[in-house]
N, C-alpha and C. Protein backbone atom coordinates (compact mmCIF):
# COMPACT_ATOMS: atom_id res chain seq x y z
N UNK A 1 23.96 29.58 -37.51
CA UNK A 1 23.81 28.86 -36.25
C UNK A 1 25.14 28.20 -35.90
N UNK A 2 25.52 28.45 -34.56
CA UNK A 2 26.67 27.62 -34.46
C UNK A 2 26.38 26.26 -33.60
N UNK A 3 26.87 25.39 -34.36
CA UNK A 3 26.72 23.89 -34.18
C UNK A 3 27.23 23.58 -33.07
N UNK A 4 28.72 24.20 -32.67
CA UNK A 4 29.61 23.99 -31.55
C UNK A 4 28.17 24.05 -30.09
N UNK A 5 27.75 24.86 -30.34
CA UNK A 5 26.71 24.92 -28.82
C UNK A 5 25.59 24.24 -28.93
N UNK A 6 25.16 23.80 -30.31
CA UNK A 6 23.96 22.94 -30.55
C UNK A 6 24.07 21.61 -30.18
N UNK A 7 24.77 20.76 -29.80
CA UNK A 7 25.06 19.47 -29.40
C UNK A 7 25.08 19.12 -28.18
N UNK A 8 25.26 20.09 -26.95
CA UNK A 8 25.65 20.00 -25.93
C UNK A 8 23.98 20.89 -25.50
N UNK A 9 23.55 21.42 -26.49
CA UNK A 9 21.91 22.23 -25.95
C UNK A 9 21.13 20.84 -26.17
N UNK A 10 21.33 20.32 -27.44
CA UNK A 10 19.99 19.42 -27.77
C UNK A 10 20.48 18.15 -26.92
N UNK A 11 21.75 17.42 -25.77
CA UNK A 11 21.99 16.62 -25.24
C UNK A 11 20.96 16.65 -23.74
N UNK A 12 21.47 18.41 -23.61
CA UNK A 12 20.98 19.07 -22.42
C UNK A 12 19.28 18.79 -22.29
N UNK A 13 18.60 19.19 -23.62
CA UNK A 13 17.10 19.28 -23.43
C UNK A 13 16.24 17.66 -23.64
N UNK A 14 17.30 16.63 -24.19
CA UNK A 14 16.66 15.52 -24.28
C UNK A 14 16.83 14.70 -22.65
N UNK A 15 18.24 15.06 -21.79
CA UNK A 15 18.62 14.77 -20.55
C UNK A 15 17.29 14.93 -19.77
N UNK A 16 17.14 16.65 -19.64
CA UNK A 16 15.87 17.01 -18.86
C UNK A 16 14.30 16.40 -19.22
N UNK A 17 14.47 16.26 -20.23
CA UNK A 17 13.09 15.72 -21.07
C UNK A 17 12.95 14.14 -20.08
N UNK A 18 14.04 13.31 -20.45
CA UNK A 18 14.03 12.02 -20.18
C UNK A 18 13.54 11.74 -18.16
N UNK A 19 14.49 12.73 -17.67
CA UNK A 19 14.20 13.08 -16.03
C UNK A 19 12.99 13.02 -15.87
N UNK A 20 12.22 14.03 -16.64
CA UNK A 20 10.95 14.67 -16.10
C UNK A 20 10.06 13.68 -16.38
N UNK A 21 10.20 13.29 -17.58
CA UNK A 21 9.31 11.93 -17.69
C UNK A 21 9.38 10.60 -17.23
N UNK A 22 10.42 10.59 -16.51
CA UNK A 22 10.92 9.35 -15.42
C UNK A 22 10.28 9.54 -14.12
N UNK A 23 10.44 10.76 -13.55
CA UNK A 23 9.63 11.28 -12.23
C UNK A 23 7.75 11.42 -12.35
N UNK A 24 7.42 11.12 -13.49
CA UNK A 24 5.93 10.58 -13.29
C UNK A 24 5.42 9.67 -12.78
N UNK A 25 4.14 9.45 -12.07
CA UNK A 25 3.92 8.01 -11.94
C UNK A 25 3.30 7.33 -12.25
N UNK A 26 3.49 6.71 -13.27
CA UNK A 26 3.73 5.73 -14.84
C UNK A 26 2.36 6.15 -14.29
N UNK A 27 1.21 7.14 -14.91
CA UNK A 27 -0.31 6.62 -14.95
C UNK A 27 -1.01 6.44 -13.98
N UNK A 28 -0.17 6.55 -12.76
CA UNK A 28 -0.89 6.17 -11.73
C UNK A 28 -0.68 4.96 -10.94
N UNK A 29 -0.10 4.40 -11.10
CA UNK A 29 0.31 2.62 -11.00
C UNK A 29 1.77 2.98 -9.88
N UNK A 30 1.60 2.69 -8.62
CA UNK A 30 2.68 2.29 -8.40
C UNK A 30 3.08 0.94 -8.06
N UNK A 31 4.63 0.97 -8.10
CA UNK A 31 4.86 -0.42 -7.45
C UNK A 31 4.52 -0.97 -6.37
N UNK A 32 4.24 -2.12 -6.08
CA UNK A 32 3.84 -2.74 -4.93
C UNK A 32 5.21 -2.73 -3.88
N UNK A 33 5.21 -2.68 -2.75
CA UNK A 33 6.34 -2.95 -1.64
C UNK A 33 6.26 -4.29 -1.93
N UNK A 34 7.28 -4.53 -1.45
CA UNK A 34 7.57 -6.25 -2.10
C UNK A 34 7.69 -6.96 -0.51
N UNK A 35 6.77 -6.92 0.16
CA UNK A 35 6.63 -8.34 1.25
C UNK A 35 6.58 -9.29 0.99
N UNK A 36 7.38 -9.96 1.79
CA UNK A 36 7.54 -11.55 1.79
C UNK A 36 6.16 -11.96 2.09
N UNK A 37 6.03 -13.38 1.81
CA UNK A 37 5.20 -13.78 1.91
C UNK A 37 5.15 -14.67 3.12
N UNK A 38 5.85 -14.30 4.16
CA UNK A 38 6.22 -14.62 5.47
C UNK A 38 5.47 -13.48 6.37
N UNK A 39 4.38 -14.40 7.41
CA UNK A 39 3.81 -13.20 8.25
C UNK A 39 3.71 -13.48 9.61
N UNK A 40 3.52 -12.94 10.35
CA UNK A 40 3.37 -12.95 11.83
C UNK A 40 2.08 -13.07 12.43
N UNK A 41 1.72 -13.48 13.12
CA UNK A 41 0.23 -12.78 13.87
C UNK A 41 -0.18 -13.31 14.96
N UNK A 42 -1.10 -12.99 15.84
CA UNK A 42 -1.66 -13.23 17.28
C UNK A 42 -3.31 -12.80 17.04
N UNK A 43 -4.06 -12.99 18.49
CA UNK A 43 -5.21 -12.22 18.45
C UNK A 43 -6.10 -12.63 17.86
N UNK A 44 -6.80 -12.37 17.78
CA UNK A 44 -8.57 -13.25 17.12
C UNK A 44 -8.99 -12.42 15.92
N UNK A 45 -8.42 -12.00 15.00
CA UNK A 45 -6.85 -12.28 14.32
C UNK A 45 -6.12 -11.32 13.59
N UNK A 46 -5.24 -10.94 13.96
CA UNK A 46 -4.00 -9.78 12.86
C UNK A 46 -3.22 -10.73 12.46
N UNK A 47 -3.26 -10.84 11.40
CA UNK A 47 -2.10 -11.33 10.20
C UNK A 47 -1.51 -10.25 9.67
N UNK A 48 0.30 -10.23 9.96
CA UNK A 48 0.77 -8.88 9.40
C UNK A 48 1.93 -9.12 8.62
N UNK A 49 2.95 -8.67 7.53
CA UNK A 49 4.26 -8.92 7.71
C UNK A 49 4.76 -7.19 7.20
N UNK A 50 6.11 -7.38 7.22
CA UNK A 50 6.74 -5.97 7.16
C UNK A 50 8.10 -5.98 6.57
N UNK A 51 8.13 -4.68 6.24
CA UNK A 51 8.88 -4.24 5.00
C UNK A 51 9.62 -3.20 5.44
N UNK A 52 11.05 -2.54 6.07
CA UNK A 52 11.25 -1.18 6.05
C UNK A 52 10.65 -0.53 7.16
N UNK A 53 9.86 0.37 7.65
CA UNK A 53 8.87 0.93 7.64
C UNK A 53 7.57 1.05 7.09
N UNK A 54 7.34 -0.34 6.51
CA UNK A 54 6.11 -0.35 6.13
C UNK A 54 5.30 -1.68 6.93
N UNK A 55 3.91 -2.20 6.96
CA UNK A 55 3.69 -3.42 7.18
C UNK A 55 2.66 -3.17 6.69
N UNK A 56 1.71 -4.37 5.96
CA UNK A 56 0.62 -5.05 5.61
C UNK A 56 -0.36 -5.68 6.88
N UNK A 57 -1.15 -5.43 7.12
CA UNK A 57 -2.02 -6.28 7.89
C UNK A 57 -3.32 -6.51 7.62
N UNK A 58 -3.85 -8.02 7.80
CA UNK A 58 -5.07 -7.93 7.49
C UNK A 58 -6.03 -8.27 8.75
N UNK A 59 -7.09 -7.67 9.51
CA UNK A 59 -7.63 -7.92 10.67
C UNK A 59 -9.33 -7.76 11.07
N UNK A 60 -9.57 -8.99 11.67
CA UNK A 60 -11.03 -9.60 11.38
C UNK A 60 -11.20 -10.34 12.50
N UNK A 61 -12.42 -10.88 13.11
CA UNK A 61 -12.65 -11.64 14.18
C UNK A 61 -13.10 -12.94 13.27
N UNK A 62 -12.60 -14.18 13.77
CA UNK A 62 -13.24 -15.09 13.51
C UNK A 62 -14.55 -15.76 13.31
N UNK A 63 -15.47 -15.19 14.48
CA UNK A 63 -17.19 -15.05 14.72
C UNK A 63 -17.66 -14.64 13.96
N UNK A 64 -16.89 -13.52 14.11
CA UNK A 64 -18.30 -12.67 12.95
C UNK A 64 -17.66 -12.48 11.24
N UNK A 65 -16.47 -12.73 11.10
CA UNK A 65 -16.44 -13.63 9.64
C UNK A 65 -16.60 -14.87 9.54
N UNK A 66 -17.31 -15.39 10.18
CA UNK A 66 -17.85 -17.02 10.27
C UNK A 66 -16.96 -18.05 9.47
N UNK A 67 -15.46 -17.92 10.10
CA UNK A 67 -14.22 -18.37 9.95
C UNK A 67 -14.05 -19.73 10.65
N UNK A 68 -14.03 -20.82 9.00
CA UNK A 68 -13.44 -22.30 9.47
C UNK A 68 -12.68 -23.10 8.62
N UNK A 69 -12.80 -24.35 8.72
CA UNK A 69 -11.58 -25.03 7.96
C UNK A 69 -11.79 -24.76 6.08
N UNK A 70 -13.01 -24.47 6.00
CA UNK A 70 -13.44 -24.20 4.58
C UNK A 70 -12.96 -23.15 3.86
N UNK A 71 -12.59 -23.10 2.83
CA UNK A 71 -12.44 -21.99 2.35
C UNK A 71 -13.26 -20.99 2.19
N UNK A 72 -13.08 -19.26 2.81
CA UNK A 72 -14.52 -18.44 2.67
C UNK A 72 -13.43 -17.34 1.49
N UNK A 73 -14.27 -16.85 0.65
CA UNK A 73 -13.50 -15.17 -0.38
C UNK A 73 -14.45 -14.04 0.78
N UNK A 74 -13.86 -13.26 0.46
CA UNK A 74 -14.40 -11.60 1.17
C UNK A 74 -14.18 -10.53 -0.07
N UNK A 75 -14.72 -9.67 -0.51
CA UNK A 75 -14.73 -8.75 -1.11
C UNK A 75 -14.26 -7.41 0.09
N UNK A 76 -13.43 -6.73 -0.74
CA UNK A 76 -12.85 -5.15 -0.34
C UNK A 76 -13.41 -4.21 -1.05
N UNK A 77 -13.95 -3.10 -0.36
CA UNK A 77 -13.39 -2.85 1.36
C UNK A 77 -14.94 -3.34 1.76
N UNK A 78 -14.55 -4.17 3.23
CA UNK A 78 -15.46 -4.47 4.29
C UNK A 78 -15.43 -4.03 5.70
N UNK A 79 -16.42 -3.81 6.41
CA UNK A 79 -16.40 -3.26 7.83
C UNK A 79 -15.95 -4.55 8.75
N UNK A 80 -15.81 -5.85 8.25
CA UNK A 80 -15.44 -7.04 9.36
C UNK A 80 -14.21 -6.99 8.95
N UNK A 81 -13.64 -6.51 7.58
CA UNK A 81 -12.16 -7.34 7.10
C UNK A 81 -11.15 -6.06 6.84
N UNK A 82 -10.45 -5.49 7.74
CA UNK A 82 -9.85 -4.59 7.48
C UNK A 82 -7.90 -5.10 6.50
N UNK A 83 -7.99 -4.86 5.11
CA UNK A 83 -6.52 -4.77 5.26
C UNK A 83 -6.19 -3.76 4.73
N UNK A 84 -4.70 -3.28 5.45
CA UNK A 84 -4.28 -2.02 5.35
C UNK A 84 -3.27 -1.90 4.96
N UNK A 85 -2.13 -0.80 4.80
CA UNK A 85 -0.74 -0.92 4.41
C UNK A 85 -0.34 0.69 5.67
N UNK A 86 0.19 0.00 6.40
CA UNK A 86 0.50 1.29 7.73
C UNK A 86 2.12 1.81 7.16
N UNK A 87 2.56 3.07 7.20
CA UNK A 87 3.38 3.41 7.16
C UNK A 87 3.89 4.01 8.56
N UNK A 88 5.10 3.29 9.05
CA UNK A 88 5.64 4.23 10.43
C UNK A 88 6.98 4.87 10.19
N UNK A 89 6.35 5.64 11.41
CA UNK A 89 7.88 7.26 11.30
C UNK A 89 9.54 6.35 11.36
N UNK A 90 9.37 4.87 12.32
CA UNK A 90 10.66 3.96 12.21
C UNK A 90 10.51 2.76 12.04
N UNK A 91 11.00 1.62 12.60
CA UNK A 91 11.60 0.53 12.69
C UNK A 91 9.74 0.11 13.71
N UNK A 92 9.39 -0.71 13.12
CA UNK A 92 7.88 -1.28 13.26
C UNK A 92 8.07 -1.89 14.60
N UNK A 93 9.09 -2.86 15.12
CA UNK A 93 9.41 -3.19 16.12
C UNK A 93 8.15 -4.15 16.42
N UNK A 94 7.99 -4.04 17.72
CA UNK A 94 6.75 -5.29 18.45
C UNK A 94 4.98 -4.82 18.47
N UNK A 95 4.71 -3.62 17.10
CA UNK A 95 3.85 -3.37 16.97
C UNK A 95 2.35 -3.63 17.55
N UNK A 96 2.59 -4.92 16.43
CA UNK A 96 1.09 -5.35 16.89
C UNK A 96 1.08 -6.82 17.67
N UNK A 97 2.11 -7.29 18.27
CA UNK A 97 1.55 -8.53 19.19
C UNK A 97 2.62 -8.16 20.33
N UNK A 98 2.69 -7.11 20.99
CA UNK A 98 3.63 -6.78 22.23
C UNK A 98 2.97 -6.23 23.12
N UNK A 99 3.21 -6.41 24.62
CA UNK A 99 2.51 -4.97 25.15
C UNK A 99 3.38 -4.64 26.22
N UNK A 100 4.76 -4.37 25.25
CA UNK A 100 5.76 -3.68 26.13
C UNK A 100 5.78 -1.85 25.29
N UNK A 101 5.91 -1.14 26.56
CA UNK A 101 5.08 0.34 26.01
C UNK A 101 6.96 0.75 25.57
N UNK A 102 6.58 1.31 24.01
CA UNK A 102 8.01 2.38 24.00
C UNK A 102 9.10 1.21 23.00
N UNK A 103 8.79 0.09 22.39
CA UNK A 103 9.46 -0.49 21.43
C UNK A 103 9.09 -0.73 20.52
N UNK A 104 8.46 0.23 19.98
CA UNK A 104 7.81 0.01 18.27
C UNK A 104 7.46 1.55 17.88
N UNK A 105 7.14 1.96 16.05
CA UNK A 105 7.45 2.81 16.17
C UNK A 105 5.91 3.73 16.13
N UNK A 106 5.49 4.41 15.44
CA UNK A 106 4.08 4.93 15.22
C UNK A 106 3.54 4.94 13.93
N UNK A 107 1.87 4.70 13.75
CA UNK A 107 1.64 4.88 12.56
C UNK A 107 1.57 6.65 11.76
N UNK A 108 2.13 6.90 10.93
CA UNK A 108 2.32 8.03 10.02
C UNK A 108 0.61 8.04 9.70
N UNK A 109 1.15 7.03 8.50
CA UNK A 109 -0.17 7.20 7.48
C UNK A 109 -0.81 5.48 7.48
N UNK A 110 -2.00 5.31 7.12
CA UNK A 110 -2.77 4.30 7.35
C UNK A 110 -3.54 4.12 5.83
N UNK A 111 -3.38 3.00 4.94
CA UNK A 111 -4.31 3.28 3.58
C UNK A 111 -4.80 1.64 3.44
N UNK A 112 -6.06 1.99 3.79
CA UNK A 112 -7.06 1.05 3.61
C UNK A 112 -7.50 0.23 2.40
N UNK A 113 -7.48 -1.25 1.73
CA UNK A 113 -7.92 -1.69 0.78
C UNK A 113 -9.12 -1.23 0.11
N UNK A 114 -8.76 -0.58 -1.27
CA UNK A 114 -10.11 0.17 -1.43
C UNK A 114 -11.16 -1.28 -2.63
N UNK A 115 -9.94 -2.25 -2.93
CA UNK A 115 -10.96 -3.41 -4.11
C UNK A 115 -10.10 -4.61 -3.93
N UNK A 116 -10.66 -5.94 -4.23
CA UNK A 116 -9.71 -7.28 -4.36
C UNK A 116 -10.56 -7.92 -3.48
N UNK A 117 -10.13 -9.05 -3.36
CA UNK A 117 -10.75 -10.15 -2.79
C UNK A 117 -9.94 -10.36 -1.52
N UNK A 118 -10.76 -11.34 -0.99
CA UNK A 118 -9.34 -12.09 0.53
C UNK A 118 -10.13 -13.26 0.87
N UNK A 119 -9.10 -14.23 0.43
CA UNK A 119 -9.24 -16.15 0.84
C UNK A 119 -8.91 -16.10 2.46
N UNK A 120 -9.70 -16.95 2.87
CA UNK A 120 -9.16 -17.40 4.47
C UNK A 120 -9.68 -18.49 4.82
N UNK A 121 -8.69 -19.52 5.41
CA UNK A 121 -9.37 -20.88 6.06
C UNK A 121 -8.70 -20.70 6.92
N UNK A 122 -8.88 -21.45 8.27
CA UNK A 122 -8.43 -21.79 9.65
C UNK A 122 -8.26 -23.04 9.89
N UNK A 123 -7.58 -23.59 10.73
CA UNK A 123 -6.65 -24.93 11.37
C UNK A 123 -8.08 -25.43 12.14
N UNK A 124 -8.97 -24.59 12.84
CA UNK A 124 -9.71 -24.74 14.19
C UNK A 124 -11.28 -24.71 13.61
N UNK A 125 -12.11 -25.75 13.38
CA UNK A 125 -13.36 -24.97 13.51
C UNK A 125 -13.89 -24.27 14.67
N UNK A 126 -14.32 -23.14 15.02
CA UNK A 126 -15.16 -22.46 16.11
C UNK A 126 -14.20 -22.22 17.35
N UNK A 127 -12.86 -21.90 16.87
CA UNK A 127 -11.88 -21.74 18.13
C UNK A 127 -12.68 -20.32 19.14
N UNK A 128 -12.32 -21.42 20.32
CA UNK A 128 -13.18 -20.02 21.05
C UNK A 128 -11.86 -18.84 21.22
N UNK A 129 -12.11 -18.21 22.72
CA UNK A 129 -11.14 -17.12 23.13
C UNK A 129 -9.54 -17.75 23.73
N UNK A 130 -8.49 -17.34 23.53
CA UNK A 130 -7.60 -17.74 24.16
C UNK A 130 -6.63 -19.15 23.47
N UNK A 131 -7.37 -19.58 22.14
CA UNK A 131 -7.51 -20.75 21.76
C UNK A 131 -6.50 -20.43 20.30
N UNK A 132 -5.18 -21.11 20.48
CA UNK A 132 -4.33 -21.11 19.39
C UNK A 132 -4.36 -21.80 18.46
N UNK A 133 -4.34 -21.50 17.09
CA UNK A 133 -4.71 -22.08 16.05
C UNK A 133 -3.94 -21.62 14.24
N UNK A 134 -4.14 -21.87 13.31
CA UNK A 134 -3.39 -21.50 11.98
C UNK A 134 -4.29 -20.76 11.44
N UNK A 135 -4.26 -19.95 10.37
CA UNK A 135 -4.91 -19.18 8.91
C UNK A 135 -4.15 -19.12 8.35
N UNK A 136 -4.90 -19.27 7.20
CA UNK A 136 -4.14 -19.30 5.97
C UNK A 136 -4.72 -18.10 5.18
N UNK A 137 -4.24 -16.87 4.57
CA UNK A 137 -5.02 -16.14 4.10
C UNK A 137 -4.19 -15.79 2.33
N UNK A 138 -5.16 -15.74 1.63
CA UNK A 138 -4.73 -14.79 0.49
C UNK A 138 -5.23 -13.81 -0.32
N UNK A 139 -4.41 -12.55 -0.58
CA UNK A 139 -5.03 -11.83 -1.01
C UNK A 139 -4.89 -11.70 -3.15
N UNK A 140 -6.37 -11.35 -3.53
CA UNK A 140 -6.11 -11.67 -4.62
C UNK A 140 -6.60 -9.91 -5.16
N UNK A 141 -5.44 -9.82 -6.42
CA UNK A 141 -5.97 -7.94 -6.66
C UNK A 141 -6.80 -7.01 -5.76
N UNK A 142 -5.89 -6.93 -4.83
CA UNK A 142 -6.16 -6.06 -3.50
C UNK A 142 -5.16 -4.48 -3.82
N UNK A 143 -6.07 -3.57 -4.30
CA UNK A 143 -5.78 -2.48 -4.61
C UNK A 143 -5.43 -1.55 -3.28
N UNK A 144 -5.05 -0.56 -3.03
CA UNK A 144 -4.41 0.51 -2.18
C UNK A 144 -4.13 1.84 -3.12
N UNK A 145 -5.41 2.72 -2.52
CA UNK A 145 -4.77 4.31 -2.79
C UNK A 145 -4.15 5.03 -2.45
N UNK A 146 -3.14 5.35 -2.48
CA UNK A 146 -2.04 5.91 -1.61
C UNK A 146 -1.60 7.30 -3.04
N UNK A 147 -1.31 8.64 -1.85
CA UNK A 147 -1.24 9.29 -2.42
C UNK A 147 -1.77 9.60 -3.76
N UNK A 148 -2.96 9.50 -4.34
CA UNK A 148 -3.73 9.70 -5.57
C UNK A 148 -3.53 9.02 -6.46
N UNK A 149 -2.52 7.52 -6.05
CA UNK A 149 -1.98 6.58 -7.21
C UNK A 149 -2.10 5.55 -6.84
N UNK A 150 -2.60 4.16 -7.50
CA UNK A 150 -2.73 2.72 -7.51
C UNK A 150 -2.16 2.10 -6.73
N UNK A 151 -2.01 0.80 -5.61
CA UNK A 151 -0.43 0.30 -5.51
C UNK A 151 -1.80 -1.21 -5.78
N UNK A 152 -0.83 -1.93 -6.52
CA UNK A 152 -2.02 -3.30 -6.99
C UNK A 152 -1.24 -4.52 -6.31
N UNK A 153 -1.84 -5.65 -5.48
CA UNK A 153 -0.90 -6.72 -5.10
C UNK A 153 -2.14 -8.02 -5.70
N UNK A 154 -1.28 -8.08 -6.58
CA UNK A 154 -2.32 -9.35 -7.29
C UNK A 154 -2.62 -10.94 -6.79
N UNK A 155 -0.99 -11.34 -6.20
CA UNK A 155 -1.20 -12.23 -5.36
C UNK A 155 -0.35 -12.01 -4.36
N UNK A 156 -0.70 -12.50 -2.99
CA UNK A 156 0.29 -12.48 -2.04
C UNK A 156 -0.49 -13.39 -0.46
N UNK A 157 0.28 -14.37 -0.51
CA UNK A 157 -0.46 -15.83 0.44
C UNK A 157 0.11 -15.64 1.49
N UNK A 158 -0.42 -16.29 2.60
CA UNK A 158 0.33 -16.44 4.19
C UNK A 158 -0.32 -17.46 4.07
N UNK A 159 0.64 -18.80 4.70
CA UNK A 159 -0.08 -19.89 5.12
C UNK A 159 0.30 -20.12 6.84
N UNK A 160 -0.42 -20.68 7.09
CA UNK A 160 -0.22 -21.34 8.43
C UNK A 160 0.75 -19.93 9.30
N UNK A 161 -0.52 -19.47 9.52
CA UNK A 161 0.15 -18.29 10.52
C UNK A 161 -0.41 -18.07 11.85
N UNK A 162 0.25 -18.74 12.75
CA UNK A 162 -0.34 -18.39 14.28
C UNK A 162 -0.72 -17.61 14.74
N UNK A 163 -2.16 -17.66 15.06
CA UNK A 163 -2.97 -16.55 15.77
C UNK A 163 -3.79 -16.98 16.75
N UNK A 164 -4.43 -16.42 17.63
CA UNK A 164 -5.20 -16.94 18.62
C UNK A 164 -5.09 -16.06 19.80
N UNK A 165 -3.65 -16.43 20.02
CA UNK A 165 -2.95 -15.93 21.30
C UNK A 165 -2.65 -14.12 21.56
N UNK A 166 -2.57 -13.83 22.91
CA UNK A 166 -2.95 -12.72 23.04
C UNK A 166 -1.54 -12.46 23.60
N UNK A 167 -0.78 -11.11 23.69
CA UNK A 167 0.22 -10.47 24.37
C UNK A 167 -0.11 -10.40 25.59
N UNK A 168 1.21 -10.39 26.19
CA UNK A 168 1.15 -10.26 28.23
C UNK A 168 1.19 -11.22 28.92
């Protein structure tokens, strides 16, 4: 056997080895997008913030999640409490509280909370329509399936985030 080519083969096959097992995804688990914990919102109510081309939003009516100064939990996934993780083709722009047509970008893909909880209190008891006010929301192990793999956000808070108010 010549050794001269054996060092530079067995460098070669541990290189590729190490690649291939780097390009897995660890089990299923991916990383979370790392949003601030700084969010935006309007409307009776979208709480959103954003990343890249990505944004988080969580969106619910006040009424009918019988939303007040108290603290309420919600279990995921619910038909009143949608949160999502939207992926767009660009630059998110004035998405969701604008209603200027042609400055924001589109949703790609859309992946719905499939488990976790969600805290929410409000500034307002019984704010009616039109009526500006705070939430505070947090989400606690709020899972996302995306592409056949995990993304887990164990904690991630918005406090005092203005909503109420409507675009236009």
């Amino acid at each position: 056997m010549n050794t001269t080519n054996f060092l530079p083969c067995l460098f070669l096959a541990l290189a590729t080895s190490l690649i291939v097992s780097s390009c897995g995804n660890n089990n299923g688990i991916l990383d979370p997008i790392s949003f601030e914990n700084e969010a935006s919102g309007c409307a009776n109510f979208i709480v959103y913030t954003q990343k890249d081309n990505y944004s988080l939003t969580i969106t619910g009516q006040t009424d009918t999640l019988d939303l007040g100064t108290d603290l309420k939990t919600f279990s995921l996934p619910s038909e009143d409490l949608i949160v999502s993780i939207n992926e767009f083709d660009r630059t998110i722009g004035n998405f969701y509280c604008d209603d200027v047509v042609g400055d924001e970008g589109e949703i790609l893909n859309q992946h719905i909370a499939t488990s976790g909880n969600v805290e929410i209190s409000i500034s307002q008891e019984d704010p009616q329509i039109g009526m500006i006010y705070q939430i505070n929301v947090v989400l606690k192990d709020v899972e996302f399936e995306i592409d056949e793999s995990t993304m887990l956000y164990e904690e991630l808070e918005f406090n005092e985030v203005t909503v109420g108010w409507f675009p236009g």
